[in-house]
PDB file of N, CA and C in Angstrom:
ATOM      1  N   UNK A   1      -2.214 -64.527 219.947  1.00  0.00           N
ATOM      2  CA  UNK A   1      -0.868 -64.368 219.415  1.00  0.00           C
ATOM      3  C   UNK A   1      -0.065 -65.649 219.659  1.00  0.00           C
ATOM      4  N   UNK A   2       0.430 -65.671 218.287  1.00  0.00           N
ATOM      5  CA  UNK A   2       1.709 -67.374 218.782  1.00  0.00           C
ATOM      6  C   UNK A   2       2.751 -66.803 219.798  1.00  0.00           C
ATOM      7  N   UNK A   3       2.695 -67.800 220.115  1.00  0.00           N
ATOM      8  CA  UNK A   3       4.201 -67.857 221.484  1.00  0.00           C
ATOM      9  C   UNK A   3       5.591 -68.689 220.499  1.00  0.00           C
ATOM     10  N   UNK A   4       6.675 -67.619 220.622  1.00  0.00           N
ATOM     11  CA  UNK A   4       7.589 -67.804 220.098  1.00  0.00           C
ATOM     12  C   UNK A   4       8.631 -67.794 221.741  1.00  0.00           C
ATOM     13  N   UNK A   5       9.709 -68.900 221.176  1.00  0.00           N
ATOM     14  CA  UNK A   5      10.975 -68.635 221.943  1.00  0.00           C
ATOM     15  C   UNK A   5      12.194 -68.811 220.980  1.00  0.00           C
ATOM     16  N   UNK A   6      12.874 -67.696 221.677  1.00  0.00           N
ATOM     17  CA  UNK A   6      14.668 -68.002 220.946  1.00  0.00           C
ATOM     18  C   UNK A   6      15.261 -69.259 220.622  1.00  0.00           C
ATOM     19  N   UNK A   7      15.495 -69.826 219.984  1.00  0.00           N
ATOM     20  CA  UNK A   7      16.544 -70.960 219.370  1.00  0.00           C
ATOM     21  C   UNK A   7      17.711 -70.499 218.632  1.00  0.00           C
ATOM     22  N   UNK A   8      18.625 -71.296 218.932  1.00  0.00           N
ATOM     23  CA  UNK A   8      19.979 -70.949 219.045  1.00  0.00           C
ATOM     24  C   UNK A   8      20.582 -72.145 217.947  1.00  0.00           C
ATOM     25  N   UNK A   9      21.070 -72.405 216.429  1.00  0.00           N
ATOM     26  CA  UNK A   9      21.866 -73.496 216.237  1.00  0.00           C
ATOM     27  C   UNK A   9      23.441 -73.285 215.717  1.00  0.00           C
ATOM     28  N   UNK A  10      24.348 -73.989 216.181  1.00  0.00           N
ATOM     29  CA  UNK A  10      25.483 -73.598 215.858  1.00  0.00           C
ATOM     30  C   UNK A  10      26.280 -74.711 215.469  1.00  0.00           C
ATOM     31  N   UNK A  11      26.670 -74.213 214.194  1.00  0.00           N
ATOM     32  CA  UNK A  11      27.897 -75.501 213.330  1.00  0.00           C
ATOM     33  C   UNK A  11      28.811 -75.209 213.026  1.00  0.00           C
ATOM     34  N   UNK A  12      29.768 -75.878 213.615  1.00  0.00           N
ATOM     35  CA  UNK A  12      31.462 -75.632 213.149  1.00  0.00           C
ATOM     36  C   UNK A  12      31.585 -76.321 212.028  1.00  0.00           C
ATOM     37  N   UNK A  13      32.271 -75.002 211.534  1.00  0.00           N
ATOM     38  CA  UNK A  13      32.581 -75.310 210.438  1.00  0.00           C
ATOM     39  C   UNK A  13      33.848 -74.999 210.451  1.00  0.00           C
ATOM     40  N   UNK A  14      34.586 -75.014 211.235  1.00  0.00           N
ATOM     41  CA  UNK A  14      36.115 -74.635 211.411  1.00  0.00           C
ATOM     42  C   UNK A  14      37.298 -75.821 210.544  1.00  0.00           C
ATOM     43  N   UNK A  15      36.680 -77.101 210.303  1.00  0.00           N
ATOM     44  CA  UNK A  15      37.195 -78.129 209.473  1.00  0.00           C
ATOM     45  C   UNK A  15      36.934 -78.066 207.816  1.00  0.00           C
ATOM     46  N   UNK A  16      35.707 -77.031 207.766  1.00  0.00           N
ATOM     47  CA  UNK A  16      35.231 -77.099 205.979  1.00  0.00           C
ATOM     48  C   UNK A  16      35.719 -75.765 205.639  1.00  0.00           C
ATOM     49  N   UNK A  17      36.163 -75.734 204.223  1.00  0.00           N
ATOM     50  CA  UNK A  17      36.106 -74.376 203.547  1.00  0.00           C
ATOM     51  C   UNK A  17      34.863 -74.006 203.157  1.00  0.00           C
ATOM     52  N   UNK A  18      34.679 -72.603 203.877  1.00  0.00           N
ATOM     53  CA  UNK A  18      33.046 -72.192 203.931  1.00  0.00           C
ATOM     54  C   UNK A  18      32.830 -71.563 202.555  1.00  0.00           C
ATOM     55  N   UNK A  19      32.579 -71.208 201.789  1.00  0.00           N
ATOM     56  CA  UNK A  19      31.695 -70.606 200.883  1.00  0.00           C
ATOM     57  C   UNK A  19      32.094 -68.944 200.892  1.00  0.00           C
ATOM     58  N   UNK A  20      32.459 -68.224 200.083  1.00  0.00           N
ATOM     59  CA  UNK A  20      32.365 -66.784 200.366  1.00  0.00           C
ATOM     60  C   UNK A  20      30.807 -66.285 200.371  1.00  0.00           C
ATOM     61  N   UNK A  21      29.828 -67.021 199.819  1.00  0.00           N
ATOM     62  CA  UNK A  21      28.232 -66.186 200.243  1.00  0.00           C
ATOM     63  C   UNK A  21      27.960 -66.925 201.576  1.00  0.00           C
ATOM     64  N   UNK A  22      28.538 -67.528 202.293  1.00  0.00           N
ATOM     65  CA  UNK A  22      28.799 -67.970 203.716  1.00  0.00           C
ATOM     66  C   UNK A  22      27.704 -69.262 204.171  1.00  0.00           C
ATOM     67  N   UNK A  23      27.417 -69.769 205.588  1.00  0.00           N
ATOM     68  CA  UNK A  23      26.708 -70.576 205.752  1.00  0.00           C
ATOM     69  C   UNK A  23      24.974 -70.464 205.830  1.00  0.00           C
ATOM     70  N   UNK A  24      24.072 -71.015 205.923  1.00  0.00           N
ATOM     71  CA  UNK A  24      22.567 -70.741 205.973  1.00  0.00           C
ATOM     72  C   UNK A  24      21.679 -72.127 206.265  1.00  0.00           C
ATOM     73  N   UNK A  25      20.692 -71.673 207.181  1.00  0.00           N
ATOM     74  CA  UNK A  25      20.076 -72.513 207.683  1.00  0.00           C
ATOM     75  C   UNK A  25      19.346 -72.517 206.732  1.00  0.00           C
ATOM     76  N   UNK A  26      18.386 -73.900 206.323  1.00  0.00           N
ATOM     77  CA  UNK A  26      17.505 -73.925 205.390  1.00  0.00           C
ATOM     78  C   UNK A  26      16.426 -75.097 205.678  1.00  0.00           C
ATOM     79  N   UNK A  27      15.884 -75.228 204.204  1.00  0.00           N
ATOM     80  CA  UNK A  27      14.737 -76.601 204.435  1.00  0.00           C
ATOM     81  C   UNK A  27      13.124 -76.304 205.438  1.00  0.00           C
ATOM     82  N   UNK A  28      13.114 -78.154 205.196  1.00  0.00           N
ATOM     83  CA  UNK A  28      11.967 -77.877 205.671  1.00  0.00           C
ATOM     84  C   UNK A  28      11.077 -77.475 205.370  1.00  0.00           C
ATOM     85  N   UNK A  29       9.848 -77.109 206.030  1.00  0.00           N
ATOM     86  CA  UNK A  29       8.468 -76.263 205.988  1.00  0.00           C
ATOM     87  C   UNK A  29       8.538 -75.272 206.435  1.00  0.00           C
ATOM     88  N   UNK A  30       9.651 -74.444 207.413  1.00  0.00           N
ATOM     89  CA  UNK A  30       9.925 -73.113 207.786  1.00  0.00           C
ATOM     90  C   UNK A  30      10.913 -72.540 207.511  1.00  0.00           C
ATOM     91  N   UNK A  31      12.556 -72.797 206.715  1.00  0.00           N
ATOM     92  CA  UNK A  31      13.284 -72.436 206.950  1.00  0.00           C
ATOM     93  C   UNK A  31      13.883 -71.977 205.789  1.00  0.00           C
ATOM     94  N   UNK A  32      12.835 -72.512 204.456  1.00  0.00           N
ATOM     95  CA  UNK A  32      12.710 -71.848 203.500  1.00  0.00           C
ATOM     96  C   UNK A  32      14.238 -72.256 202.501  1.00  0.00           C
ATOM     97  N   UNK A  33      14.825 -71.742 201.601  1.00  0.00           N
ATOM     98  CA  UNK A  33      15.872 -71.987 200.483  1.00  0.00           C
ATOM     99  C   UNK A  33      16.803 -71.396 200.805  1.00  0.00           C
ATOM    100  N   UNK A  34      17.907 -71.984 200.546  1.00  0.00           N
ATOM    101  CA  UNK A  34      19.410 -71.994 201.021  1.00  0.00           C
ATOM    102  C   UNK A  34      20.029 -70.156 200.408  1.00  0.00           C
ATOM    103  N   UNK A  35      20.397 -69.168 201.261  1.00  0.00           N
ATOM    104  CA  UNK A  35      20.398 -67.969 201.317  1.00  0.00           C
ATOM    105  C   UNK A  35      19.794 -67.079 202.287  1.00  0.00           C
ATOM    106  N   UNK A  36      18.147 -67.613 202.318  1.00  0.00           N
ATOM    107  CA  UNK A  36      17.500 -66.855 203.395  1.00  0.00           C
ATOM    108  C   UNK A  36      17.371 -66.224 204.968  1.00  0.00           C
ATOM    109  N   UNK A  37      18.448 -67.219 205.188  1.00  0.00           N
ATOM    110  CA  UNK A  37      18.928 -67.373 207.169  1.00  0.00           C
ATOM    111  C   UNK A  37      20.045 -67.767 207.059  1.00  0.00           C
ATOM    112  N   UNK A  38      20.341 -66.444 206.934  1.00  0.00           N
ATOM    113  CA  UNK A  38      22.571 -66.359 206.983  1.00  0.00           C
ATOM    114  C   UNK A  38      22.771 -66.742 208.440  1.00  0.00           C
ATOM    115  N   UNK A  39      23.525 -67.601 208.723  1.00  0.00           N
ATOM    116  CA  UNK A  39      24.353 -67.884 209.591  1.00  0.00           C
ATOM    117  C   UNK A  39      25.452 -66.709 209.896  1.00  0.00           C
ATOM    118  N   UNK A  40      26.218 -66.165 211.551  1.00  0.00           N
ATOM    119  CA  UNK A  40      27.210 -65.642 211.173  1.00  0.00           C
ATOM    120  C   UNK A  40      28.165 -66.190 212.124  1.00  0.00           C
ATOM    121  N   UNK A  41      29.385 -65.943 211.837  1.00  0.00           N
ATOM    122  CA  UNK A  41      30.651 -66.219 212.709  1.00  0.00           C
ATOM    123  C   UNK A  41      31.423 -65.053 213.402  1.00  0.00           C
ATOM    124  N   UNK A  42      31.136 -64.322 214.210  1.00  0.00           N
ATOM    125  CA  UNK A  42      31.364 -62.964 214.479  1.00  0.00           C
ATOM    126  C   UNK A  42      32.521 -62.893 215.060  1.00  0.00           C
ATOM    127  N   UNK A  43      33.104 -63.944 215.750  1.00  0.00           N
ATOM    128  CA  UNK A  43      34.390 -64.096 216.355  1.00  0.00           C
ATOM    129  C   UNK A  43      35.441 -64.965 215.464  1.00  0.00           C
ATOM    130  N   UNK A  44      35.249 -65.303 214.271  1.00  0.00           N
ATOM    131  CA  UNK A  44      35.659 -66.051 213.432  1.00  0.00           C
ATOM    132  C   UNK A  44      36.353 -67.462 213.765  1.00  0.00           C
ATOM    133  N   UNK A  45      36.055 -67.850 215.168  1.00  0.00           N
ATOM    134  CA  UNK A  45      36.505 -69.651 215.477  1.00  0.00           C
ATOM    135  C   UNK A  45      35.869 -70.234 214.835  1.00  0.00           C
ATOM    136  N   UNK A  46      34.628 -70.241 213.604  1.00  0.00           N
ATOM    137  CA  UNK A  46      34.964 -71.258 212.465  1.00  0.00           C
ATOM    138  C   UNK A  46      33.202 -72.545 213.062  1.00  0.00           C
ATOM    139  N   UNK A  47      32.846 -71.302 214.019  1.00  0.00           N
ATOM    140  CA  UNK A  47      31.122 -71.672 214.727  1.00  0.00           C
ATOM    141  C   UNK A  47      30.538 -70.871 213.888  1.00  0.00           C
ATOM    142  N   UNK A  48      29.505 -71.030 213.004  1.00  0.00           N
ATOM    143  CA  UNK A  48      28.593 -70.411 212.540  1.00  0.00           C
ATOM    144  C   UNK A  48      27.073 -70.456 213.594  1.00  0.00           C
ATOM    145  N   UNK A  49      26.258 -69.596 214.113  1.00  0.00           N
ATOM    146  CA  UNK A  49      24.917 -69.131 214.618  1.00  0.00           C
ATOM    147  C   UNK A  49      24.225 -68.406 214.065  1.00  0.00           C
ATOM    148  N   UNK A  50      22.773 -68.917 214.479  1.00  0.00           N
ATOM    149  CA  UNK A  50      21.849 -68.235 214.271  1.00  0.00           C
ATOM    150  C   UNK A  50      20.876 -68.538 215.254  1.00  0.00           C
ATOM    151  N   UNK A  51      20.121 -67.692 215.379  1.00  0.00           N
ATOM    152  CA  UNK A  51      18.918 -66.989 216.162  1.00  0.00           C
ATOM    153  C   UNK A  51      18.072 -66.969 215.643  1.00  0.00           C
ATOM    154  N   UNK A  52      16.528 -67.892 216.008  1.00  0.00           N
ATOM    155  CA  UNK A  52      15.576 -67.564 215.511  1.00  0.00           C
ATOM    156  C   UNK A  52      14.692 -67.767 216.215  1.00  0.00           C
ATOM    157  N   UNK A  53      13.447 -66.457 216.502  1.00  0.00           N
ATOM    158  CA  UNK A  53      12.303 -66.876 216.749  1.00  0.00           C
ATOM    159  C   UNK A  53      11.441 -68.015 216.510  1.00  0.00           C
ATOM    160  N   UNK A  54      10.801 -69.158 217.417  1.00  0.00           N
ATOM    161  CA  UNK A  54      10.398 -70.112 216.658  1.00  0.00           C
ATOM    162  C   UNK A  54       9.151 -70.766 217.542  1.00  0.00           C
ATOM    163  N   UNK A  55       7.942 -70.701 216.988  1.00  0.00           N
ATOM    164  CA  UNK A  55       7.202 -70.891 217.634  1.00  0.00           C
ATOM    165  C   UNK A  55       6.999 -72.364 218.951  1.00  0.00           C
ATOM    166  N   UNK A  56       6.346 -71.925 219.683  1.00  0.00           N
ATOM    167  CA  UNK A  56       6.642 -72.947 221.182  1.00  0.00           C
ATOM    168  C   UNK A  56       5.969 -74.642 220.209  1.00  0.00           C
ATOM    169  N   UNK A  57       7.221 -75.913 220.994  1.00  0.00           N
ATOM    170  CA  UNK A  57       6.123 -76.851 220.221  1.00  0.00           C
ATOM    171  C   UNK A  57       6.446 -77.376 218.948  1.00  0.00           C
ATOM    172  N   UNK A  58       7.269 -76.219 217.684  1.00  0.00           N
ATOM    173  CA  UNK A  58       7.859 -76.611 216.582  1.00  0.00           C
ATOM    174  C   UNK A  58       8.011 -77.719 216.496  1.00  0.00           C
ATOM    175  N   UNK A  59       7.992 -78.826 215.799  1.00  0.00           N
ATOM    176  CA  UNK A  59       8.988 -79.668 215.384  1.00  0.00           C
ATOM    177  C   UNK A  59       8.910 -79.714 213.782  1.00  0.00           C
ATOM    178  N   UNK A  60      10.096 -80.079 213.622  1.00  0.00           N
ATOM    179  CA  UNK A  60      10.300 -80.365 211.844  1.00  0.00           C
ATOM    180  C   UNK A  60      11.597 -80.411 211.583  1.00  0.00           C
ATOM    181  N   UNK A  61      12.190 -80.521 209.821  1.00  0.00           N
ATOM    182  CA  UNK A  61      13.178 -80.195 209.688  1.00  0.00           C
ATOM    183  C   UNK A  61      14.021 -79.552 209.610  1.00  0.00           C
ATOM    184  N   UNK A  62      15.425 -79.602 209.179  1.00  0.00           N
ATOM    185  CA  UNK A  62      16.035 -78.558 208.701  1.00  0.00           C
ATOM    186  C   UNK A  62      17.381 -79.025 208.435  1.00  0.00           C
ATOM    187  N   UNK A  63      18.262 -78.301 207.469  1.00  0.00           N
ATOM    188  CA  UNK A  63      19.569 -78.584 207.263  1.00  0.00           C
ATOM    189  C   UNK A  63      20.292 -77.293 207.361  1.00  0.00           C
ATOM    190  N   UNK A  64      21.674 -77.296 207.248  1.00  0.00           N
ATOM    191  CA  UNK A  64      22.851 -76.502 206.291  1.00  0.00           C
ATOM    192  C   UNK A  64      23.053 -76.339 205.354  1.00  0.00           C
ATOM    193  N   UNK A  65      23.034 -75.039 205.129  1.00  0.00           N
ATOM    194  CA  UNK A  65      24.044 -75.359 203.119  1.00  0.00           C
ATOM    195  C   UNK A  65      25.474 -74.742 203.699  1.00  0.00           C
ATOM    196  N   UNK A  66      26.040 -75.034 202.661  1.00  0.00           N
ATOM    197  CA  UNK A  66      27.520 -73.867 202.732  1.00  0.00           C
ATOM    198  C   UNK A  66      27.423 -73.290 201.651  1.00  0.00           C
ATOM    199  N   UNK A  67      26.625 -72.249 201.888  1.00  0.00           N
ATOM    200  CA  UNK A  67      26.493 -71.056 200.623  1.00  0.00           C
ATOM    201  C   UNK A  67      25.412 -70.976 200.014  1.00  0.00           C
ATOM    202  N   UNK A  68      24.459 -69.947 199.181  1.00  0.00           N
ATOM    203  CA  UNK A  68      23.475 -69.710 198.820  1.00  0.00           C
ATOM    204  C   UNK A  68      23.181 -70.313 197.731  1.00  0.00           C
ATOM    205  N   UNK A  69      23.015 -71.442 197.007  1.00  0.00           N
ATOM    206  CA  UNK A  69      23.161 -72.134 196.008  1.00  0.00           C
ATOM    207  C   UNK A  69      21.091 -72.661 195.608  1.00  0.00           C
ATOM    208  N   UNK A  70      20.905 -71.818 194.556  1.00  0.00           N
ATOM    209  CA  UNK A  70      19.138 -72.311 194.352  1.00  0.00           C
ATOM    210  C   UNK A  70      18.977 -73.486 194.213  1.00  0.00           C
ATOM    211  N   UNK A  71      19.675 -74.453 193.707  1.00  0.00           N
ATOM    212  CA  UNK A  71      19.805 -76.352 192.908  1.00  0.00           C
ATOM    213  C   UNK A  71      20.249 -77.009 194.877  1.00  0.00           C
ATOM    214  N   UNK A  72      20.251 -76.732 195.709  1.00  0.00           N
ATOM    215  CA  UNK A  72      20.369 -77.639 196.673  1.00  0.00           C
ATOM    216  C   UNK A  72      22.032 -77.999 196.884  1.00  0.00           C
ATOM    217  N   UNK A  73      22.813 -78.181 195.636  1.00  0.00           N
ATOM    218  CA  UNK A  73      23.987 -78.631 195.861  1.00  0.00           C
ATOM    219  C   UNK A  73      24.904 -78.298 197.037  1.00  0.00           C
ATOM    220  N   UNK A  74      24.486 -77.018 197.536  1.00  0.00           N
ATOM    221  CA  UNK A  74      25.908 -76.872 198.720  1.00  0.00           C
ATOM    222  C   UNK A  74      25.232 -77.048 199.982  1.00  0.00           C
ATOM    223  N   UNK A  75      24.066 -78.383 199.828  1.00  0.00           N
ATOM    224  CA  UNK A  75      23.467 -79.199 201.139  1.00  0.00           C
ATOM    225  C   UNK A  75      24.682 -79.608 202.142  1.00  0.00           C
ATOM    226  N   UNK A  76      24.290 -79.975 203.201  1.00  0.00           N
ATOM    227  CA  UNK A  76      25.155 -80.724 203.852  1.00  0.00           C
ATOM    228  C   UNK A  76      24.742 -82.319 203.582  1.00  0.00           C
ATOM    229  N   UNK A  77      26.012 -82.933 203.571  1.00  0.00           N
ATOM    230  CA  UNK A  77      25.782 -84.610 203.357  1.00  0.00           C
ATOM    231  C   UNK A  77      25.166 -84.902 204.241  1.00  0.00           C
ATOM    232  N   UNK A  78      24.133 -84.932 204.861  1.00  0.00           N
ATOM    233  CA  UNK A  78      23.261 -86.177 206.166  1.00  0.00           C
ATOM    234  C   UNK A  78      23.200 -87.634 205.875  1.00  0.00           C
ATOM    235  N   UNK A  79      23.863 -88.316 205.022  1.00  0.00           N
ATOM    236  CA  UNK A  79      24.144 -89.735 205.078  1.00  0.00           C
ATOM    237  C   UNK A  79      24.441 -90.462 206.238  1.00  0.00           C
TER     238      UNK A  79
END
Protein backbone atom coordinates (compact mmCIF):
# COMPACT_ATOMS: atom_id res chain seq x y z
CA UNK A 1 0.00 0.00 0.00
CA UNK A 2 1.28 3.70 -0.85
CA UNK A 3 2.04 5.79 2.12
CA UNK A 4 0.19 8.94 1.95
CA UNK A 5 0.54 12.08 4.32
CA UNK A 6 -1.71 15.20 4.79
CA UNK A 7 -0.65 18.38 2.92
CA UNK A 8 -2.00 21.46 3.68
CA UNK A 9 -1.85 24.62 0.87
CA UNK A 10 -3.19 27.92 1.60
CA UNK A 11 -3.61 31.22 -0.57
CA UNK A 12 -4.83 34.47 0.31
CA UNK A 13 -6.71 35.66 -1.62
CA UNK A 14 -8.05 38.37 0.56
CA UNK A 15 -6.44 41.12 -2.07
CA UNK A 16 -8.19 39.37 -5.38
CA UNK A 17 -11.83 39.24 -6.28
CA UNK A 18 -12.39 35.50 -6.10
CA UNK A 19 -14.61 33.98 -8.63
CA UNK A 20 -18.21 32.94 -7.50
CA UNK A 21 -17.32 29.03 -8.66
CA UNK A 22 -14.48 29.89 -6.07
CA UNK A 23 -10.69 28.94 -5.85
CA UNK A 24 -9.01 25.31 -6.98
CA UNK A 25 -5.92 23.67 -6.87
CA UNK A 26 -4.91 22.31 -10.18
CA UNK A 27 -2.19 21.17 -12.83
CA UNK A 28 0.38 19.12 -13.05
CA UNK A 29 0.42 15.26 -13.26
CA UNK A 30 -1.86 14.93 -10.10
CA UNK A 31 -3.96 17.71 -9.56
CA UNK A 32 -5.81 17.37 -12.57
CA UNK A 33 -8.16 20.62 -14.31
CA UNK A 34 -9.14 23.69 -12.76
CA UNK A 35 -12.65 22.74 -10.75
CA UNK A 36 -11.61 19.41 -9.40
CA UNK A 37 -9.97 20.43 -5.83
CA UNK A 38 -12.15 23.24 -4.51
CA UNK A 39 -10.33 25.17 -2.21
CA UNK A 40 -12.44 26.50 0.86
CA UNK A 41 -12.47 29.61 3.06
CA UNK A 42 -14.58 28.58 6.01
CA UNK A 43 -13.85 31.53 8.18
CA UNK A 44 -14.01 33.89 5.29
CA UNK A 45 -10.43 35.98 6.06
CA UNK A 46 -9.94 35.71 2.35
CA UNK A 47 -7.24 32.20 3.02
CA UNK A 48 -8.39 29.68 0.77
CA UNK A 49 -7.22 25.59 1.94
CA UNK A 50 -7.05 22.51 1.02
CA UNK A 51 -6.19 19.12 2.24
CA UNK A 52 -4.86 16.49 0.44
CA UNK A 53 -3.72 13.13 0.78
CA UNK A 54 -0.45 12.89 -1.05
CA UNK A 55 1.74 10.28 -1.45
CA UNK A 56 5.24 10.25 0.77
CA UNK A 57 8.18 11.65 -1.64
CA UNK A 58 5.73 13.54 -4.23
CA UNK A 59 7.30 16.06 -6.04
CA UNK A 60 5.81 17.97 -9.01
CA UNK A 61 3.69 20.72 -9.97
CA UNK A 62 0.91 22.65 -9.38
CA UNK A 63 -0.95 25.98 -9.57
CA UNK A 64 -4.24 28.08 -8.68
CA UNK A 65 -7.04 29.03 -10.70
CA UNK A 66 -9.64 31.50 -9.44
CA UNK A 67 -12.55 29.61 -10.61
CA UNK A 68 -13.43 26.56 -12.64
CA UNK A 69 -12.61 27.71 -16.08
CA UNK A 70 -11.82 24.43 -18.84
CA UNK A 71 -9.39 27.01 -21.36
CA UNK A 72 -6.82 27.60 -18.33
CA UNK A 73 -7.63 31.35 -18.29
CA UNK A 74 -8.44 31.91 -14.55
CA UNK A 75 -4.58 30.48 -14.00
CA UNK A 76 -2.69 32.31 -11.64
CA UNK A 77 0.06 34.66 -13.28
CA UNK A 78 3.50 32.77 -12.14
CA UNK A 79 5.61 35.27 -14.11
Amino acid sequence: KEQVEPVTWKFNMANEEVSPDGVFLAGGDYFGTPGENAMTDVDGDGVWTITMAMPLGYSGAYTLTNGACGDWSCKENIV
